[in-house]
Protein backbone atom coordinates (compact mmCIF):
# COMPACT_ATOMS: atom_id res chain seq x y z
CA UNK A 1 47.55 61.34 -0.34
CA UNK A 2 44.69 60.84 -2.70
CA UNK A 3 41.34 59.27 -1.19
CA UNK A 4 39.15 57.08 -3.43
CA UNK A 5 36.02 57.61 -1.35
CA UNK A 6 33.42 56.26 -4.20
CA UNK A 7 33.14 52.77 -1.97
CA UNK A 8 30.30 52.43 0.71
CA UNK A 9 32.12 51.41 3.50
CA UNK A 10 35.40 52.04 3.17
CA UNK A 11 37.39 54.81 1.74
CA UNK A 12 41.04 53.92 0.15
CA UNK A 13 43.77 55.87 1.11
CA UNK A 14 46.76 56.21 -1.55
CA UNK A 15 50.25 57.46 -0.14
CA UNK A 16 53.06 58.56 -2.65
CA UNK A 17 55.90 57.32 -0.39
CA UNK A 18 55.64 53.49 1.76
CA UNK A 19 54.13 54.08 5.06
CA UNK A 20 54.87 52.37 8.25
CA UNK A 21 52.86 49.12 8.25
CA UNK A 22 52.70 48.15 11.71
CA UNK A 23 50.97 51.56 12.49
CA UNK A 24 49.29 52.22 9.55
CA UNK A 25 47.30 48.68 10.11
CA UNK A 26 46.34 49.73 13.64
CA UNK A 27 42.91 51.28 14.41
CA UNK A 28 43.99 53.73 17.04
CA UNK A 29 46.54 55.47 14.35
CA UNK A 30 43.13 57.24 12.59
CA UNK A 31 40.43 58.93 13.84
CA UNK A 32 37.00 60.19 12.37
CA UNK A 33 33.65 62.11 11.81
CA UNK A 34 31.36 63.72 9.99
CA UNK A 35 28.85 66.34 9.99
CA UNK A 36 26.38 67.72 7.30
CA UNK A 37 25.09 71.22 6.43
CA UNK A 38 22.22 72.76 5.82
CA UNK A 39 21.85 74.71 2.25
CA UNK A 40 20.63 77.87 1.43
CA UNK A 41 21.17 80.79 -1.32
CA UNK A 42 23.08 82.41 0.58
CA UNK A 43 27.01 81.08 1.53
CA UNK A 44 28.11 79.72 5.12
CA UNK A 45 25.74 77.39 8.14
CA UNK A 46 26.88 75.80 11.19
CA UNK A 47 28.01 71.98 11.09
CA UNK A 48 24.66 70.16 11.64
CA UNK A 49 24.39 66.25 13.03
CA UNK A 50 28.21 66.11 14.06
CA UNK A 51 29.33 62.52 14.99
CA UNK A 52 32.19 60.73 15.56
CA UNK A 53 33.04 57.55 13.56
CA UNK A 54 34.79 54.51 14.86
CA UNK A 55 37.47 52.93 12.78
CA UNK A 56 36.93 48.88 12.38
CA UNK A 57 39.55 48.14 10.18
CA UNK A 58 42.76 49.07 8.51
CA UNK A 59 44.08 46.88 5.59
CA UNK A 60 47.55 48.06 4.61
CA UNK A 61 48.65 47.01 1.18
CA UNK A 62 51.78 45.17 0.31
CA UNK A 63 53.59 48.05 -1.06
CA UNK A 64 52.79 50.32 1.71
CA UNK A 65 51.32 52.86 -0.84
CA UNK A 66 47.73 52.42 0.50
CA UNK A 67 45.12 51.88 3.57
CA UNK A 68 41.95 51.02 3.45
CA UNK A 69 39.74 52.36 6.03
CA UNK A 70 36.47 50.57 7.24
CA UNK A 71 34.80 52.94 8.89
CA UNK A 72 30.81 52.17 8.69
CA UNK A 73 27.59 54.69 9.69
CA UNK A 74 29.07 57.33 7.11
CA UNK A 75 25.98 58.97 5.36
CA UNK A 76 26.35 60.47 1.50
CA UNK A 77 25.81 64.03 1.32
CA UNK A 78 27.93 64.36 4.46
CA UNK A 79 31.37 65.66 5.25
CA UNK A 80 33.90 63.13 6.44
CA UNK A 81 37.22 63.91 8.07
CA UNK A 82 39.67 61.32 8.59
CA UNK A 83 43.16 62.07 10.94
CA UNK A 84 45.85 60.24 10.45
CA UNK A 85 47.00 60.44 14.09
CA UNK A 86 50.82 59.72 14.00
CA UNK A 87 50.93 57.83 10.87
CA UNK A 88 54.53 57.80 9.88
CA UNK A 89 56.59 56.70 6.62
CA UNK A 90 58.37 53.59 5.98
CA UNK A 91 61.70 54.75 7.09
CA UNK A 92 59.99 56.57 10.20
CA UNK A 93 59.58 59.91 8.36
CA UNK A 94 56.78 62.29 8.97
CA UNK A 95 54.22 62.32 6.47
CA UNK A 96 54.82 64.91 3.14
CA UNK A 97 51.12 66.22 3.53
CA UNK A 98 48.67 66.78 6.37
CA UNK A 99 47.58 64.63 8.89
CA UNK A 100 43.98 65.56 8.11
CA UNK A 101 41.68 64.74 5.04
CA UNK A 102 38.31 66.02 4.23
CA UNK A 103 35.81 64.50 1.64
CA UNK A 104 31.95 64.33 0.85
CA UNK A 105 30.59 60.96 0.22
């Protein structure tokens, strides 16, 4: 899964295999949040300003072989994580790669 996560509002998902449709176009089959960090010199801080997100929409392509997500209040600079919470292939298969994705806006 590759995430194009350039756009403001909602980050496109790519799949390599067809995923289900009928799940992959409901809400309730993602979840996410975000959190930001404070920088220093030196490595490593606690998550600062942790939030959930709320999932509007899910537009599943013809093919199968993307979703885009909705998902508004996420802030650049901050850490985004997106699970794909029983997301399943076309032909009911479990996904080839995790059910989590992390990206900074």
């Amino acid at each position: 899964m590759k995430p194009n996560c350039k756009r403001s509002a909602s980050p496109l998902f790519y799949f390599t295999e067809p995923v289900d449709k009928e799940t992959a176009a409901n809400v309730k089959s993602y979840s996410a949040k975000h959190w930001s960090y404070n920088y220093y010199g030196n490595y490593g801080d606690k998550q600062q300003n942790l939030a959930d997100l709320t999932i509007a929409k899910a537009v599943v392509a013809a093919d199968g072989k993307s979703v885009d997500l909705t998902i508004p209040g996420r802030l650049p600079g901050y850490i985004n994580e997106v699970r794909l919470n029983g997301l399943r292939g076309a032909e009911g298969n479990s996904l080839l790669h995790s059910d989590r994705v992390l990206y900074t806006q």
